[in-house]
Protein backbone atom coordinates (compact mmCIF):
# COMPACT_ATOMS: atom_id res chain seq x y z
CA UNK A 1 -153.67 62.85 82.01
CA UNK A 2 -153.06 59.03 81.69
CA UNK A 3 -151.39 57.21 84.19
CA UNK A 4 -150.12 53.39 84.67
CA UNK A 5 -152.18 51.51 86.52
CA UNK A 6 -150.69 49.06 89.40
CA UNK A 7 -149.32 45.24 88.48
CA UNK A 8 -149.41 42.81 91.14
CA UNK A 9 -145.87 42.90 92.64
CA UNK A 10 -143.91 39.79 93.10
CA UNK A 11 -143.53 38.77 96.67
CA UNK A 12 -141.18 40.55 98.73
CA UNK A 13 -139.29 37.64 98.93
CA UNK A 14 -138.54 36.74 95.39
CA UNK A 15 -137.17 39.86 95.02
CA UNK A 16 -133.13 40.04 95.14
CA UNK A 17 -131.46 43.13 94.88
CA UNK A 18 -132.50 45.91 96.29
CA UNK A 19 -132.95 48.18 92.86
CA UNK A 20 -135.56 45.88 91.99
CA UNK A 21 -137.04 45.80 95.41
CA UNK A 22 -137.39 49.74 94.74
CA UNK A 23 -138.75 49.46 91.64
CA UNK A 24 -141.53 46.98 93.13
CA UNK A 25 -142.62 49.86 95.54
CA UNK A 26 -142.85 52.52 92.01
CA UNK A 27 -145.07 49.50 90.31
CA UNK A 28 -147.74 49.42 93.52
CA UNK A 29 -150.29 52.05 92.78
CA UNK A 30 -152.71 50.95 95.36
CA UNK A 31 -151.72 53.95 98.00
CA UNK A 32 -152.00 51.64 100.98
CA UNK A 33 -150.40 48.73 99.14
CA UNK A 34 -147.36 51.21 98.59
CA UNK A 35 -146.90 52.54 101.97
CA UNK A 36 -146.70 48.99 103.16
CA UNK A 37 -143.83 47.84 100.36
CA UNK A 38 -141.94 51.08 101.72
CA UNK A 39 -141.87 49.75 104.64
CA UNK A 40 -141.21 46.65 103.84
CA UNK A 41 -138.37 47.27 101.43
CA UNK A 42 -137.10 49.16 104.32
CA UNK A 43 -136.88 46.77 107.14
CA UNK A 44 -135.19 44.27 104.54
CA UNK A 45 -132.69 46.73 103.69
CA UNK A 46 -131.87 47.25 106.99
CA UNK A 47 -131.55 43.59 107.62
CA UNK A 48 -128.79 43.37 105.53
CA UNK A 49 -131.20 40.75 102.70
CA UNK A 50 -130.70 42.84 99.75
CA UNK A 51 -127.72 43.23 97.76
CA UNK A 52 -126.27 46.15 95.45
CA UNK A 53 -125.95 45.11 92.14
CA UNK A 54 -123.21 46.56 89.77
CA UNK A 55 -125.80 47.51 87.23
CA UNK A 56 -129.64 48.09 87.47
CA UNK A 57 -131.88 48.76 84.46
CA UNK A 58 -134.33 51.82 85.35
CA UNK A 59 -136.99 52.00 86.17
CA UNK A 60 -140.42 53.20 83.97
CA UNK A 61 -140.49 56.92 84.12
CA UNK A 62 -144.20 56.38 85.84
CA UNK A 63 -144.57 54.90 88.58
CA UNK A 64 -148.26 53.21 89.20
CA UNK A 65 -151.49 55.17 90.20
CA UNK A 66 -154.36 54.64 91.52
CA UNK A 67 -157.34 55.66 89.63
CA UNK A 68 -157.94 58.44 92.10
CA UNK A 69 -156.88 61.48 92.63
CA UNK A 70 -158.18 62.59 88.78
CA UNK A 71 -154.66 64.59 87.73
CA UNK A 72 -155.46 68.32 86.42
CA UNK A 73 -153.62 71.18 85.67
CA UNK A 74 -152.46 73.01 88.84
CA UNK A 75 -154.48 76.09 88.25
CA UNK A 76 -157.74 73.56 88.35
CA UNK A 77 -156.85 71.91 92.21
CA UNK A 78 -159.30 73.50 94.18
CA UNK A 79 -158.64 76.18 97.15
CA UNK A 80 -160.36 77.13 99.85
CA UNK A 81 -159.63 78.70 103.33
CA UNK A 82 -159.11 77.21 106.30
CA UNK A 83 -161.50 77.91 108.61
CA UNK A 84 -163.98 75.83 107.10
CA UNK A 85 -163.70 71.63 107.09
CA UNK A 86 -163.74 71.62 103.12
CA UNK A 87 -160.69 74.24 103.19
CA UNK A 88 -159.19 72.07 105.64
CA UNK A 89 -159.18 68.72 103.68
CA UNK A 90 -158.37 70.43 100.53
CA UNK A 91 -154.74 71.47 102.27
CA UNK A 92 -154.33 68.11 103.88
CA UNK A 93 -155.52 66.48 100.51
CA UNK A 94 -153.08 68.32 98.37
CA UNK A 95 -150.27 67.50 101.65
CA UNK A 96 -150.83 63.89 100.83
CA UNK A 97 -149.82 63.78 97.31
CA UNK A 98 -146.95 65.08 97.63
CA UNK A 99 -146.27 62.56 100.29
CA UNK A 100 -146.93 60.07 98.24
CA UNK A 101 -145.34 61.18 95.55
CA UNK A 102 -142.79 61.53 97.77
CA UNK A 103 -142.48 57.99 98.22
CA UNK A 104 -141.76 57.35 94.47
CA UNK A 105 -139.54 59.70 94.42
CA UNK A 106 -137.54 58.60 96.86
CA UNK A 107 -137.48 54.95 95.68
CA UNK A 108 -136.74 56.43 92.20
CA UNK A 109 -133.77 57.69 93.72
CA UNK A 110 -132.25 54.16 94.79
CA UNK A 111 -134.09 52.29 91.87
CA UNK A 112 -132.66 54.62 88.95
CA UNK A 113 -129.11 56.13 90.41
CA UNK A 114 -128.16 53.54 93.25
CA UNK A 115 -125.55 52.30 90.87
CA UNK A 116 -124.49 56.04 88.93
CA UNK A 117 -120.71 56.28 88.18
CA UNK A 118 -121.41 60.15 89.80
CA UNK A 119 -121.41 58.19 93.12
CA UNK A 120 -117.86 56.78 94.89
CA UNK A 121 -118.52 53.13 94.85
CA UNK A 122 -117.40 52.75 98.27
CA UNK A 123 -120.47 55.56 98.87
CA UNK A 124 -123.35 53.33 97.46
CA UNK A 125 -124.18 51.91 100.36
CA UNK A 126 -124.99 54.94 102.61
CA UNK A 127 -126.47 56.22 99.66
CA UNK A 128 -128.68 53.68 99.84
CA UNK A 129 -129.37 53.95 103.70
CA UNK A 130 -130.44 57.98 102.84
CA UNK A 131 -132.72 57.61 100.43
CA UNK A 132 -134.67 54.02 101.89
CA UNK A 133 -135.17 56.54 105.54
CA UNK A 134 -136.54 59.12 103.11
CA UNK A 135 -138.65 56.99 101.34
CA UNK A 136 -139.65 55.16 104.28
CA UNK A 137 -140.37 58.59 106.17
CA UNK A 138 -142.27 59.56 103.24
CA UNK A 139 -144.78 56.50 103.72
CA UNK A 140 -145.31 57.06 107.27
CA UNK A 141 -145.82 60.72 106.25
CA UNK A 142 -148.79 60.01 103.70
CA UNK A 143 -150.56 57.62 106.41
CA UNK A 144 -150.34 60.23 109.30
CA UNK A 145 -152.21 62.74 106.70
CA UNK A 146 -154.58 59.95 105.36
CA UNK A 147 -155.13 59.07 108.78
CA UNK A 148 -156.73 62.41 109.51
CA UNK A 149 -157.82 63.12 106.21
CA UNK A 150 -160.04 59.57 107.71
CA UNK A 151 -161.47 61.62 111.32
CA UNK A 152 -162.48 63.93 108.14
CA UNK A 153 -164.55 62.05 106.72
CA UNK A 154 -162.58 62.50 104.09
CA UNK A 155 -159.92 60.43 101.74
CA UNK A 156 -157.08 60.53 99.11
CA UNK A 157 -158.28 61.02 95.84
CA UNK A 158 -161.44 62.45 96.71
CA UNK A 159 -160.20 65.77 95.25
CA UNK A 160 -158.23 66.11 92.42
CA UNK A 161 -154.46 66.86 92.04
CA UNK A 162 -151.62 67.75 89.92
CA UNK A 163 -148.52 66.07 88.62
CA UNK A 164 -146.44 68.84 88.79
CA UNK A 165 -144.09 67.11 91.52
CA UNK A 166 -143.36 64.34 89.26
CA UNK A 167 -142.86 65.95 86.08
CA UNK A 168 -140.59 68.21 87.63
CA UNK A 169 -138.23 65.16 88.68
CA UNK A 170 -138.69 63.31 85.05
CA UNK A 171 -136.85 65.87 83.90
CA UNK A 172 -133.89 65.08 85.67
CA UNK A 173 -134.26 61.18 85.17
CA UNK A 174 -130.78 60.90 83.41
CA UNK A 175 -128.93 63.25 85.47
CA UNK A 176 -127.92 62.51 89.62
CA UNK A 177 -126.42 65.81 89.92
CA UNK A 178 -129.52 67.44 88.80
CA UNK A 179 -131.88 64.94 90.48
CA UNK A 180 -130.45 65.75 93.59
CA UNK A 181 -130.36 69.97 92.84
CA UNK A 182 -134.11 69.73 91.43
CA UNK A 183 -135.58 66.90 93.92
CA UNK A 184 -134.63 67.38 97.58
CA UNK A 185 -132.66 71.17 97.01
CA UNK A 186 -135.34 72.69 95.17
CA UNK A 187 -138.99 71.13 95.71
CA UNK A 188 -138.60 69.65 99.21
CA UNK A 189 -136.86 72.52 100.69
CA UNK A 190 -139.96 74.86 99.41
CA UNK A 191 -141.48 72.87 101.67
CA UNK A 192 -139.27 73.97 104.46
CA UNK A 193 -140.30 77.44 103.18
CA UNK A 194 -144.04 77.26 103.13
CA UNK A 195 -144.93 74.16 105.90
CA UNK A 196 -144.64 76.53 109.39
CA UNK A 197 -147.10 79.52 107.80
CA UNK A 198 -149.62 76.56 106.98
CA UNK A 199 -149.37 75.09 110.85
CA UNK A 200 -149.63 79.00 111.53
CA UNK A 201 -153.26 79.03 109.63
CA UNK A 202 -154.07 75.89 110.78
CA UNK A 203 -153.25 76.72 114.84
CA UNK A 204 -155.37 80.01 114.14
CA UNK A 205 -158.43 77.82 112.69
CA UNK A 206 -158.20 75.77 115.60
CA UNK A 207 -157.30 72.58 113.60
CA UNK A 208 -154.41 71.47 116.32
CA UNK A 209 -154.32 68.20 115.20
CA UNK A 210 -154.12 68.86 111.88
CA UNK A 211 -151.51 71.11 112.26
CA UNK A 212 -149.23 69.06 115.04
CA UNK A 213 -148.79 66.34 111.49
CA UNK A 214 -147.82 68.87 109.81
CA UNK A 215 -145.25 69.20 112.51
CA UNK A 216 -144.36 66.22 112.49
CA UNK A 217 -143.49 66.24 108.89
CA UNK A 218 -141.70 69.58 108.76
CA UNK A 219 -139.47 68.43 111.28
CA UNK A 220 -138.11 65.52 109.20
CA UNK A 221 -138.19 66.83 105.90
CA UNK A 222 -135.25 69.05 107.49
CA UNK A 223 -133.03 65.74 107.63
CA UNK A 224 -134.30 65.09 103.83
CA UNK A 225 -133.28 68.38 102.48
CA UNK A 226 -129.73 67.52 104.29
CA UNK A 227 -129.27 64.42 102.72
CA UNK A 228 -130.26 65.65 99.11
CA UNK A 229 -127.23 68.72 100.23
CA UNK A 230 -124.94 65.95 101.78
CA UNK A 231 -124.98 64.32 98.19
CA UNK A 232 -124.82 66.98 95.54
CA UNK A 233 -122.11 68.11 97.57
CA UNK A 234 -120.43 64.41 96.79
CA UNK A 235 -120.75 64.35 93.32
CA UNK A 236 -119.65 67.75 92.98
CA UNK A 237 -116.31 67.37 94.46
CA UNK A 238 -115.88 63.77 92.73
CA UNK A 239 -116.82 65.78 89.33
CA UNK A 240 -114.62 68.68 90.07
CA UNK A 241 -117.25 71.14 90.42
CA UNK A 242 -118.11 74.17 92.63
CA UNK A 243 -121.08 72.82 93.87
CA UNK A 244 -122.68 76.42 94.57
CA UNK A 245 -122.30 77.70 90.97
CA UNK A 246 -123.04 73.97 89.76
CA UNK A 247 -126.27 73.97 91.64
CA UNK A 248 -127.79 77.19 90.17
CA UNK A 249 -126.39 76.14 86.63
CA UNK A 250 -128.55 72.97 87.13
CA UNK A 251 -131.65 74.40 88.65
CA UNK A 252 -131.45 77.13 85.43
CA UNK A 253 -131.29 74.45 83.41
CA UNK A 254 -133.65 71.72 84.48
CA UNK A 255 -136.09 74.02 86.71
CA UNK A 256 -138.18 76.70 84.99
CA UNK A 257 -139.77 79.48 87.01
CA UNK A 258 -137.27 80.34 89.69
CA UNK A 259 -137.09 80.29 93.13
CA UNK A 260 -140.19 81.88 95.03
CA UNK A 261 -139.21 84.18 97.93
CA UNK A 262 -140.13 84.12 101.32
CA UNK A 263 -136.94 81.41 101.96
CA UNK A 264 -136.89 79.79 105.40
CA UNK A 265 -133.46 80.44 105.68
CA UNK A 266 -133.07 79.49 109.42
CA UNK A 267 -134.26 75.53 108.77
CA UNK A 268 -132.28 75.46 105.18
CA UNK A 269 -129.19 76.24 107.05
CA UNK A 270 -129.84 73.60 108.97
CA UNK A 271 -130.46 71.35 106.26
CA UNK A 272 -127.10 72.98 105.04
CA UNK A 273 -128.43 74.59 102.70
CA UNK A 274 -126.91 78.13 103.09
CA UNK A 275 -128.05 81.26 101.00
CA UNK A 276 -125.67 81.00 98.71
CA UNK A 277 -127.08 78.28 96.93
CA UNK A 278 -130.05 79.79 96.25
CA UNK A 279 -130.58 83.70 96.80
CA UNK A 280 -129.72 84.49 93.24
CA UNK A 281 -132.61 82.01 91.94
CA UNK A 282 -135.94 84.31 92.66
């Protein structure tokens, strides 16, 4: 699978508004490079430099890559158990890309729908606030796990990886609503699902450290989850919709495969996600 390769970025401070300042972190493939334009984008954000514009174009449906990971089918990204050091870096491997995919995705978010009629006006700017934390999260996220993928011996891209993350969120590039049912209410909260068995296996290998990042990360991506169910819940009352029977008419439609069962429903409700929302998906 072909990917873009990274441009050199403008510097930060050339950059204006802060949909382009997003779409400067999606065009930095270097991984390091990336995590350090999230944060940077962040803290200028939060100093109040960047405007909102009333328009935005958007952004290229890829983001930049590095040359490594190779991308492969997801049947072809390599499994093994955990109690050896090989199993263990495979998990944490495969942990970091969706962390850093996680970062595009989140600056997708602001870069692409920042300025979407399905948003209030007057709600742009907290919308804004949401998704920079996430995305700024997300890079601090991919470091922790690079950092031990590092004590290792070990680093991202050494094993390959799938694209399934991102492909799954290109198919909602011209839609918030289902951006926001797909994204945060479908693919991050599986990881609210699947994230405390893998600490479980890691605890039980005796991989503590390993397994207190994961911690780390599980216990934030509650507060993502929330924010992707704090705003499909806003554009469904500004479009008129029941935002229960809107979500699973969106995840039908933009999602194939269903829902996989075990939910944790204990962390989606606090992520307000009830069962309603999903039960009916499996």
């Amino acid at each position: 699978m072909s990917t873009r390769s990274s441009t050199p970025c403008a510097p930060l401070a050339d950059i204006q508004d802060i949909t382009a300042l997003a779409r400067s972190v999606l065009a930095t493939g270097d991984p390091v490079a990336k995590t350090e334009r999230a944060h940077e984008v962040a803290q200028r954000w939060r100093a109040g430099k960047s405007p909102v514009p009333e328009t935005a174009p958007a952004p290229d449906d890829q983001p930049a890559r590095p040359a490594h990971p190779v991308l492969v089918a997801p049947v072809d990204v390599p499994r093994r158990r955990l109690n050896t050091v090989p199993g263990r870096i495979a998990l944490l491997h495969a942990v970091a890309h969706i962390e850093f995919n996680a970062i595009d995705l989140a600056f997708d978010m602001v870069a692409r729908f920042a300025c979407d009629m399905a948003l209030a006006q007057d709600a742009r700017q907290t919308f804004i606030d949401d998704w920079i934390s996430v995305g700024d999260d997300e890079a601090r996220h991919f470091r922790l796990i690079t950092d031990r993928l590092a004590e290792l011996d070990a680093r991202y891209g050494d094993l390959p990886a799938h694209n399934g993350l991102w492909d799954a969120a290109m198919a909602t590039r011209d839609s918030l609503p289902a951006r926001l049912a797909v994204a945060p209410l479908v693919l991050e909260a599986r990881g609210l699902d699947v994230t405390p068995g893998m600490i479980n296996r890691l605890v039980s290998a005796g991989d503590t450290i390993s397994a207190d990042c994961l911690r780390v990360i599980y216990a934030e991506e509650v507060g993502h989850v929330a924010a992707g169910a704090r705003w499909f819940k806003h554009v469904a009352a500004r479009a008129g919709r029941d935002p229960v029977d809107w979500f699973k008419t969106l995840v039908r439609h933009h999602f194939s495969g269903g829902l996989k069962p075990p939910f944790n429903a204990e962390a989606r409700l606090r992520a307000d996600l009830p069962p309603e929302f999903y039960q009916d998906l499996t």
